[in-house]
PDB file of N, CA and C in Angstrom:
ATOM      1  N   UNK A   1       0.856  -1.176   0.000  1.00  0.00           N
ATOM      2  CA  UNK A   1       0.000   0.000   0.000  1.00  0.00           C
ATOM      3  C   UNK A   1       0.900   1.237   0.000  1.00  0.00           C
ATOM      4  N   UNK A   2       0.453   2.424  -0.702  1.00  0.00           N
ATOM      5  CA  UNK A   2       1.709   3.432  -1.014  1.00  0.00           C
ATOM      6  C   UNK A   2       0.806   4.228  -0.288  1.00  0.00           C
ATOM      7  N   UNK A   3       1.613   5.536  -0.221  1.00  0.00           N
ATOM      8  CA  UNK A   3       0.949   6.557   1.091  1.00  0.00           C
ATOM      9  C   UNK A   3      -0.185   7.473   0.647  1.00  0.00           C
ATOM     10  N   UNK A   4      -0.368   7.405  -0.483  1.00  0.00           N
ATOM     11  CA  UNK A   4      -2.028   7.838  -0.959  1.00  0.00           C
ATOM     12  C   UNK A   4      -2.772   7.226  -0.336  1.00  0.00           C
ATOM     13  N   UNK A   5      -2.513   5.664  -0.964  1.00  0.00           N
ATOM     14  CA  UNK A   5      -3.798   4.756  -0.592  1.00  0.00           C
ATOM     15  C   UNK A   5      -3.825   4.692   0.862  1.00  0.00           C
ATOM     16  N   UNK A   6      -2.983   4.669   1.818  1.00  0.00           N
ATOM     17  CA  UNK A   6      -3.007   4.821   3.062  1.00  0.00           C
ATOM     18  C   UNK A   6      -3.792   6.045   3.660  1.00  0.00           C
ATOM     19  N   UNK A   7      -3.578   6.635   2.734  1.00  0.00           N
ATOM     20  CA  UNK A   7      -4.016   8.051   3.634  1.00  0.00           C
ATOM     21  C   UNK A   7      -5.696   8.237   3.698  1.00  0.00           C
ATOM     22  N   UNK A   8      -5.790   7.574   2.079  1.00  0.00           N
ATOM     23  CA  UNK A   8      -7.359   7.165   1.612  1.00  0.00           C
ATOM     24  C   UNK A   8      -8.086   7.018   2.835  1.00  0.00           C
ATOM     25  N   UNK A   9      -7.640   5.471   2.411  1.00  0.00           N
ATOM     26  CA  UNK A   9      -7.709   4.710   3.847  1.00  0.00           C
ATOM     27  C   UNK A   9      -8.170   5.353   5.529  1.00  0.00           C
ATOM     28  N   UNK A  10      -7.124   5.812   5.373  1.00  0.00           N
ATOM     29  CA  UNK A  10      -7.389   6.616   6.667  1.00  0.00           C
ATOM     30  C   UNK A  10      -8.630   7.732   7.000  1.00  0.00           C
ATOM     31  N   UNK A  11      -9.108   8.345   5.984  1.00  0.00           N
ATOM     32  CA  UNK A  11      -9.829   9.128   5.855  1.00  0.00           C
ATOM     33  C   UNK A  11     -11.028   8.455   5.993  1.00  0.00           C
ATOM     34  N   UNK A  12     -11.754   7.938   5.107  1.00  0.00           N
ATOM     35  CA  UNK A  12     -12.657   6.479   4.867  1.00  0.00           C
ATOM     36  C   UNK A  12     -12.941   5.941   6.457  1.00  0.00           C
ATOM     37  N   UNK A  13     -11.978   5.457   7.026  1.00  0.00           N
ATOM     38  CA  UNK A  13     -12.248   4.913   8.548  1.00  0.00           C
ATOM     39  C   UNK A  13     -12.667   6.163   9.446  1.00  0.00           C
ATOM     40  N   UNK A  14     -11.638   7.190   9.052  1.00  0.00           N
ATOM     41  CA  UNK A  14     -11.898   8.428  10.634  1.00  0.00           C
ATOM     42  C   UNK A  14     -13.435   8.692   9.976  1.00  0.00           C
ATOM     43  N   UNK A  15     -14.037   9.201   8.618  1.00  0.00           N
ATOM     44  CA  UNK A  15     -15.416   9.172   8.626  1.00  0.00           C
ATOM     45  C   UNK A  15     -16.438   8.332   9.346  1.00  0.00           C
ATOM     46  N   UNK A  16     -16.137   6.934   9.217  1.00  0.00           N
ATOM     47  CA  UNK A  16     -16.584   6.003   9.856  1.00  0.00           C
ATOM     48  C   UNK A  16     -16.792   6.106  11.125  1.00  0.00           C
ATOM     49  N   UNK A  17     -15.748   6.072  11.884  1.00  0.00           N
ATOM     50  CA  UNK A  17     -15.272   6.437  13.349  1.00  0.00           C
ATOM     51  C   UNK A  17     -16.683   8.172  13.934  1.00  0.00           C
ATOM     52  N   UNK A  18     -16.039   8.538  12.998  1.00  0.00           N
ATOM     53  CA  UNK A  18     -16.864   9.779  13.163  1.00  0.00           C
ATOM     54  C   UNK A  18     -18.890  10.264  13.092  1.00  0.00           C
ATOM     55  N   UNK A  19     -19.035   8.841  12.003  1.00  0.00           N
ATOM     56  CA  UNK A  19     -20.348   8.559  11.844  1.00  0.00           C
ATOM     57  C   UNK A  19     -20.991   7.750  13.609  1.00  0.00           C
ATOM     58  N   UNK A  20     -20.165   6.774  13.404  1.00  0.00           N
ATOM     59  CA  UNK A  20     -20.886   6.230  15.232  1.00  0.00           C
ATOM     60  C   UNK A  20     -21.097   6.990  16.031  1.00  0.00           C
ATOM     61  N   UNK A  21     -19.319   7.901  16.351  1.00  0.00           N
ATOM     62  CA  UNK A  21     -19.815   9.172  17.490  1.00  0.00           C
ATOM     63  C   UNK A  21     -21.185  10.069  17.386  1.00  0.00           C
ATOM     64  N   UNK A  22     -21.025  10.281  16.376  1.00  0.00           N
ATOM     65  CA  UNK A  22     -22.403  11.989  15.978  1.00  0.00           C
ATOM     66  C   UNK A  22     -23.961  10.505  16.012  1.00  0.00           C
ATOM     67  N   UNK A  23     -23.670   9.369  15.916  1.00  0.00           N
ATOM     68  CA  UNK A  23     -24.466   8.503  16.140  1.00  0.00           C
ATOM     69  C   UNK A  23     -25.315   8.568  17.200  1.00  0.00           C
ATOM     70  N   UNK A  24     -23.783   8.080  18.299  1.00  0.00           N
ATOM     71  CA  UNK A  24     -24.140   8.119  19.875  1.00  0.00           C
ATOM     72  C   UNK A  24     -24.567   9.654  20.453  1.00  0.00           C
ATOM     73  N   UNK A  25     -23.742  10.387  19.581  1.00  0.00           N
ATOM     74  CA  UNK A  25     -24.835  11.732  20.566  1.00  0.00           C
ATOM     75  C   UNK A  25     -25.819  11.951  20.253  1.00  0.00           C
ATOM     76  N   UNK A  26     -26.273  11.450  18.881  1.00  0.00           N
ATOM     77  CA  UNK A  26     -27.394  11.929  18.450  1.00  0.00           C
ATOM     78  C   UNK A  26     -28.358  10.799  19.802  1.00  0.00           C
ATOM     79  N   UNK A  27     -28.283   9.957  19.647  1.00  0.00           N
ATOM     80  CA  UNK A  27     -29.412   8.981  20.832  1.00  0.00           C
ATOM     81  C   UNK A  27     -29.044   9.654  21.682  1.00  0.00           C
ATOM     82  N   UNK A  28     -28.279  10.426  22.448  1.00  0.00           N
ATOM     83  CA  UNK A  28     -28.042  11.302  24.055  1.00  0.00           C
ATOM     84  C   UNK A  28     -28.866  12.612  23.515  1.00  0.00           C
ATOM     85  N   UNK A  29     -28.864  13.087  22.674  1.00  0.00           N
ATOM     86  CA  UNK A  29     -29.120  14.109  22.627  1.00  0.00           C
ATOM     87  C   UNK A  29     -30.247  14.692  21.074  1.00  0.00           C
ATOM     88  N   UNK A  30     -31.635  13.915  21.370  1.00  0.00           N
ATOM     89  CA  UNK A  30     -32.665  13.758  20.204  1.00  0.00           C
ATOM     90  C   UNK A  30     -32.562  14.943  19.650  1.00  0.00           C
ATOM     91  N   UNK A  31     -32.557  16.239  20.120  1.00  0.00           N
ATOM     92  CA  UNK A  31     -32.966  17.410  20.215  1.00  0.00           C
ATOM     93  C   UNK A  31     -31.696  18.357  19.491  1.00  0.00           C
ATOM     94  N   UNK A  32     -31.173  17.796  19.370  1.00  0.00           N
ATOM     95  CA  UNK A  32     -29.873  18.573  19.097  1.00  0.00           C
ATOM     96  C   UNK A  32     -29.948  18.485  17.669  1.00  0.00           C
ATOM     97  N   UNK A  33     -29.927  20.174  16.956  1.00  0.00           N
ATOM     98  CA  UNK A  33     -29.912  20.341  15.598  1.00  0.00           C
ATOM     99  C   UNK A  33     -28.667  20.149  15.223  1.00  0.00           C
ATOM    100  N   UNK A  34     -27.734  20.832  15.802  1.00  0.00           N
ATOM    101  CA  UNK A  34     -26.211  20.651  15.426  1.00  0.00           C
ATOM    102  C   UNK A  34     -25.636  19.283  15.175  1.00  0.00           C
ATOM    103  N   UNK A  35     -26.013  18.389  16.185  1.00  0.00           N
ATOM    104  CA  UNK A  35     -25.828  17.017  15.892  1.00  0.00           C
ATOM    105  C   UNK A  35     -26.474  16.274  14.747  1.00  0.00           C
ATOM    106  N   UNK A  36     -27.261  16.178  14.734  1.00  0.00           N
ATOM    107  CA  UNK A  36     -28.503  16.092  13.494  1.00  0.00           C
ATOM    108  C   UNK A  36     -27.871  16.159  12.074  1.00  0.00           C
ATOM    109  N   UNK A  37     -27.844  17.749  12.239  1.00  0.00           N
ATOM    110  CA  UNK A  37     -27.008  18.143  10.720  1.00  0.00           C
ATOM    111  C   UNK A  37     -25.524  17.471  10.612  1.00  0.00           C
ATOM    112  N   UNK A  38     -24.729  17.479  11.905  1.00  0.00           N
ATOM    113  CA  UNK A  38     -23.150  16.917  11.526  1.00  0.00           C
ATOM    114  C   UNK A  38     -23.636  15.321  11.414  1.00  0.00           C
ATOM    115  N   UNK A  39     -24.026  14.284  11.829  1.00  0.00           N
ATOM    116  CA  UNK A  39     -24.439  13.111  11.292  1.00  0.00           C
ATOM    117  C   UNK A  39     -25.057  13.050   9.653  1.00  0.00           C
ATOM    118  N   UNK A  40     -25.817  13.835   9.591  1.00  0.00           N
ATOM    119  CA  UNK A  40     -26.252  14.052   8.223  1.00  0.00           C
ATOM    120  C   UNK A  40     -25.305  14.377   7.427  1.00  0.00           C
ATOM    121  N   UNK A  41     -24.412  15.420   7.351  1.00  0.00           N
ATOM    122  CA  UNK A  41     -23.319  15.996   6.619  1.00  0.00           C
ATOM    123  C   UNK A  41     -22.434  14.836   6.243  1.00  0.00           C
ATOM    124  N   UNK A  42     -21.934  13.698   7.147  1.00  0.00           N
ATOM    125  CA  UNK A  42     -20.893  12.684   7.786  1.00  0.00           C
ATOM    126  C   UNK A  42     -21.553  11.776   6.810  1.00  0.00           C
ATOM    127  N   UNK A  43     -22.868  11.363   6.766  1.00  0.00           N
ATOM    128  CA  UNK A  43     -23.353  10.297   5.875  1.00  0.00           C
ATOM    129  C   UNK A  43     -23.284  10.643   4.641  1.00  0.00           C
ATOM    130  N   UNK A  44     -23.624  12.224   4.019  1.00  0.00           N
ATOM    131  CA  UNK A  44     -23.742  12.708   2.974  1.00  0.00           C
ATOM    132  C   UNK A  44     -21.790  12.063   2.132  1.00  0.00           C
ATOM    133  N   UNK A  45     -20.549  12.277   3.354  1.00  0.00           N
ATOM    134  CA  UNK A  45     -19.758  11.916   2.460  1.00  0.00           C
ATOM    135  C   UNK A  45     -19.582  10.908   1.817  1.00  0.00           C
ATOM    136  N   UNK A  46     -20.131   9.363   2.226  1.00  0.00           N
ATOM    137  CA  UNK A  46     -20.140   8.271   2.011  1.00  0.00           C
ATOM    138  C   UNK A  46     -20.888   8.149   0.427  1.00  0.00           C
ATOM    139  N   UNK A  47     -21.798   8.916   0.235  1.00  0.00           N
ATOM    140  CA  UNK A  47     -22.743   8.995  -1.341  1.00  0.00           C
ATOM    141  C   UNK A  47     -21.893  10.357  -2.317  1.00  0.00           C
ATOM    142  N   UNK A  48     -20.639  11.051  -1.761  1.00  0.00           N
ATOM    143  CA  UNK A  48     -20.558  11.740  -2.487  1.00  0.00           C
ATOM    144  C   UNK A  48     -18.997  11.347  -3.896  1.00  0.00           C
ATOM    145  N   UNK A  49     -18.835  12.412  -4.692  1.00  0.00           N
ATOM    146  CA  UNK A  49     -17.546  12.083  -5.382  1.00  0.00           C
ATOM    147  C   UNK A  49     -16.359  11.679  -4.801  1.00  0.00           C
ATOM    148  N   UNK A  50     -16.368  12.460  -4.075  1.00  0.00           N
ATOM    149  CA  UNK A  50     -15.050  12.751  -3.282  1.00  0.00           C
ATOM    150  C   UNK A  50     -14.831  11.116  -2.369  1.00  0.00           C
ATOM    151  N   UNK A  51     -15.517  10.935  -2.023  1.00  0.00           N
ATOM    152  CA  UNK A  51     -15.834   9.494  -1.779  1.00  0.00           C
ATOM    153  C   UNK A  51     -15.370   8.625  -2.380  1.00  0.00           C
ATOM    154  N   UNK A  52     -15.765   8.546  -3.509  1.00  0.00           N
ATOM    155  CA  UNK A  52     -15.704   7.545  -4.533  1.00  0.00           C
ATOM    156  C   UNK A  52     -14.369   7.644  -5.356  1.00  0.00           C
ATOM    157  N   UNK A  53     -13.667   8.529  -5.013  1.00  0.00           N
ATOM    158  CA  UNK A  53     -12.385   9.136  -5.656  1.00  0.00           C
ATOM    159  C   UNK A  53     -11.476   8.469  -4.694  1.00  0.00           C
ATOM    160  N   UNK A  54     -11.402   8.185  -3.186  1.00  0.00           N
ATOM    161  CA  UNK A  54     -10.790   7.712  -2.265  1.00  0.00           C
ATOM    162  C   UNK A  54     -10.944   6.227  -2.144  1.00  0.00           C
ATOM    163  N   UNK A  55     -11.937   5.527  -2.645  1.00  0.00           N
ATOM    164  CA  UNK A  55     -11.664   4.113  -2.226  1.00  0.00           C
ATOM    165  C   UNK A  55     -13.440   3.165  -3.473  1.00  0.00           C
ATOM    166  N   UNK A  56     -12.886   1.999  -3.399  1.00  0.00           N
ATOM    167  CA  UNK A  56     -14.065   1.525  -4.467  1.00  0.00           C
ATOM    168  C   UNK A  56     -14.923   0.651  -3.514  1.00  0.00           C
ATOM    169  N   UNK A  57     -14.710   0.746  -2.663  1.00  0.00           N
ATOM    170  CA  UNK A  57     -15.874   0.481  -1.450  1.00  0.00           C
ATOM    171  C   UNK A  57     -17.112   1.176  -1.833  1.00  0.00           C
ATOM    172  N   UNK A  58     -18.334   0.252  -2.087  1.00  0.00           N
ATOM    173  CA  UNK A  58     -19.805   0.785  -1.850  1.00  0.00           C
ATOM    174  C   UNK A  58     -20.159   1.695  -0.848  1.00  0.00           C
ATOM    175  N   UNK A  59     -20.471   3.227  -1.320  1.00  0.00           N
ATOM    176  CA  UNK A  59     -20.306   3.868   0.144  1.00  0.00           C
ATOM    177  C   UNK A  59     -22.285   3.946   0.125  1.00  0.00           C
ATOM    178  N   UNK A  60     -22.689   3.642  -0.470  1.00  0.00           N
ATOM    179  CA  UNK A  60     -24.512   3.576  -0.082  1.00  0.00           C
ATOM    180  C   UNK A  60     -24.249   1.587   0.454  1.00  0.00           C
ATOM    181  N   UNK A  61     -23.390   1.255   0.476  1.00  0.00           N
ATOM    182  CA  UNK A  61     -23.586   0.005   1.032  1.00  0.00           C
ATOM    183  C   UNK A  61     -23.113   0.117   2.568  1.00  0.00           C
ATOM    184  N   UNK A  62     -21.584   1.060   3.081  1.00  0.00           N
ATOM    185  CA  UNK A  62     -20.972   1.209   3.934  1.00  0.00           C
ATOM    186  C   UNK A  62     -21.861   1.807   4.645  1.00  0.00           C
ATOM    187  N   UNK A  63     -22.557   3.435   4.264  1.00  0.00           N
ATOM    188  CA  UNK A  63     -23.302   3.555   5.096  1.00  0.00           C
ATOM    189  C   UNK A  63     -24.490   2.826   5.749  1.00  0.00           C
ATOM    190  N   UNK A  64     -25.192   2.034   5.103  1.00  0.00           N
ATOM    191  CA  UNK A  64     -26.506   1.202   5.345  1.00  0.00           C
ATOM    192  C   UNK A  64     -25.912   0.528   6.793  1.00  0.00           C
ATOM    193  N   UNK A  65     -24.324  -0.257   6.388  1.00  0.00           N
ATOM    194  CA  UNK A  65     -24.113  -0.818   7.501  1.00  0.00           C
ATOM    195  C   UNK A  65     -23.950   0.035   8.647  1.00  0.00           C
ATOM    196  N   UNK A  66     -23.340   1.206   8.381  1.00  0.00           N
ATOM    197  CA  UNK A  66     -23.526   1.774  10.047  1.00  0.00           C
ATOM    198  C   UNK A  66     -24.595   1.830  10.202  1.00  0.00           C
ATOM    199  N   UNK A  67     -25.349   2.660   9.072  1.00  0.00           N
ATOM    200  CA  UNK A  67     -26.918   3.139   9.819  1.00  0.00           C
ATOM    201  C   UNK A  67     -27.242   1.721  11.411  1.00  0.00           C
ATOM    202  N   UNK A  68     -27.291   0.352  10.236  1.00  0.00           N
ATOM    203  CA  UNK A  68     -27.555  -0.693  11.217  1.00  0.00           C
ATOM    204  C   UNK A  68     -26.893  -0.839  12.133  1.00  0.00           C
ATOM    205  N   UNK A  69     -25.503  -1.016  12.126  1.00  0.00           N
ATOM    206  CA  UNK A  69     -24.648  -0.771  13.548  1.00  0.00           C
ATOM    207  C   UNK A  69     -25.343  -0.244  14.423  1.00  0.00           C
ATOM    208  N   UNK A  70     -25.380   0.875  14.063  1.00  0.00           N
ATOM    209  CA  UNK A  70     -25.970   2.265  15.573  1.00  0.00           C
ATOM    210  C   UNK A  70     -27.076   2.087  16.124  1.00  0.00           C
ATOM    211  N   UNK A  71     -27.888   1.365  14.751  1.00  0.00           N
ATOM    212  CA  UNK A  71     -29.209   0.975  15.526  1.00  0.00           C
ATOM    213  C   UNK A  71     -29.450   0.251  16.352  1.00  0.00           C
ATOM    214  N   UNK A  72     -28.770  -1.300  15.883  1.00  0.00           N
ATOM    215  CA  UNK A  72     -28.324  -2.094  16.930  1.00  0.00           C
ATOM    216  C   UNK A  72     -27.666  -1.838  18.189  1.00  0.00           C
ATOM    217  N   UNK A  73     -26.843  -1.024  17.831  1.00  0.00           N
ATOM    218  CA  UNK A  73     -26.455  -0.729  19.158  1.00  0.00           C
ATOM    219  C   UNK A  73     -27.081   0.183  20.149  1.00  0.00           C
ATOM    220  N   UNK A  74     -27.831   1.164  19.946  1.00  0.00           N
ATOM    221  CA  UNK A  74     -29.172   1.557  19.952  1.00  0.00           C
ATOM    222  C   UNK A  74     -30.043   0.699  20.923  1.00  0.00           C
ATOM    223  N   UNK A  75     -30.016  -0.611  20.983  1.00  0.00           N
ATOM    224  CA  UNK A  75     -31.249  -1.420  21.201  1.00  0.00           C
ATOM    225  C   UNK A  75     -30.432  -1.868  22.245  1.00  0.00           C
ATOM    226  N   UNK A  76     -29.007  -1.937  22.512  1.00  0.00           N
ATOM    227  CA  UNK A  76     -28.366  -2.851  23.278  1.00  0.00           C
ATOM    228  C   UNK A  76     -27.892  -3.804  22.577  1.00  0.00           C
ATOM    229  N   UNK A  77     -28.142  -4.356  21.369  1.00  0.00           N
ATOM    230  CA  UNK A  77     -27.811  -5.486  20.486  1.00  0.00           C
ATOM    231  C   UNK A  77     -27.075  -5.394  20.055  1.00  0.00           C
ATOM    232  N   UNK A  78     -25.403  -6.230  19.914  1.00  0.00           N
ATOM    233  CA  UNK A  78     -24.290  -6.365  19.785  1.00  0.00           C
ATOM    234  C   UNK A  78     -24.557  -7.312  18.132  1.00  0.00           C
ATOM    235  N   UNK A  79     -22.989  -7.482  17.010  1.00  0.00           N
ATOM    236  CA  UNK A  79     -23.331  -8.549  16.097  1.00  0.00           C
ATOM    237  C   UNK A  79     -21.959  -8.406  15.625  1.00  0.00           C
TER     238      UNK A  79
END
């Protein structure tokens, strides 16, 4: 792996990383517009170019899976 693709890489996950958090506050905190919109914004990168320019990962597939992650985890339900 050369240090583009690494860096890709890296980016791709900290989104990821970053989608659960604005996840979990969003369940702490229903009410919160700011949160709301930065979860929204965070998912929006996964469907955008710029996205798709960084890695050939399905990002309407990647996100679906967090969506479910969070939900699950959400419920208490681990997988």
């Amino acid at each position: 792996m050369d240090g583009y693709e690494a860096l890709a890489n890296a980016i791709v996950l900290q989104a990821a990383e970053d989608y659960r958090l604005l996840a979990r506050l969003r369940a702490r905190n229903p009410h919160s517009e700011r949160i709301a919109a930065l979860l929204e914004q965070t998912g929006e990168f996964f469907l955008s170019r710029w996205y798709g320019a960084l890695t050939a990962v399905d990002g309407a597939m990647l996100l679906r899976r967090l969506e479910n992650e969070c939900k699950y985890r959400k419920k208490g339900v681990r997988h």
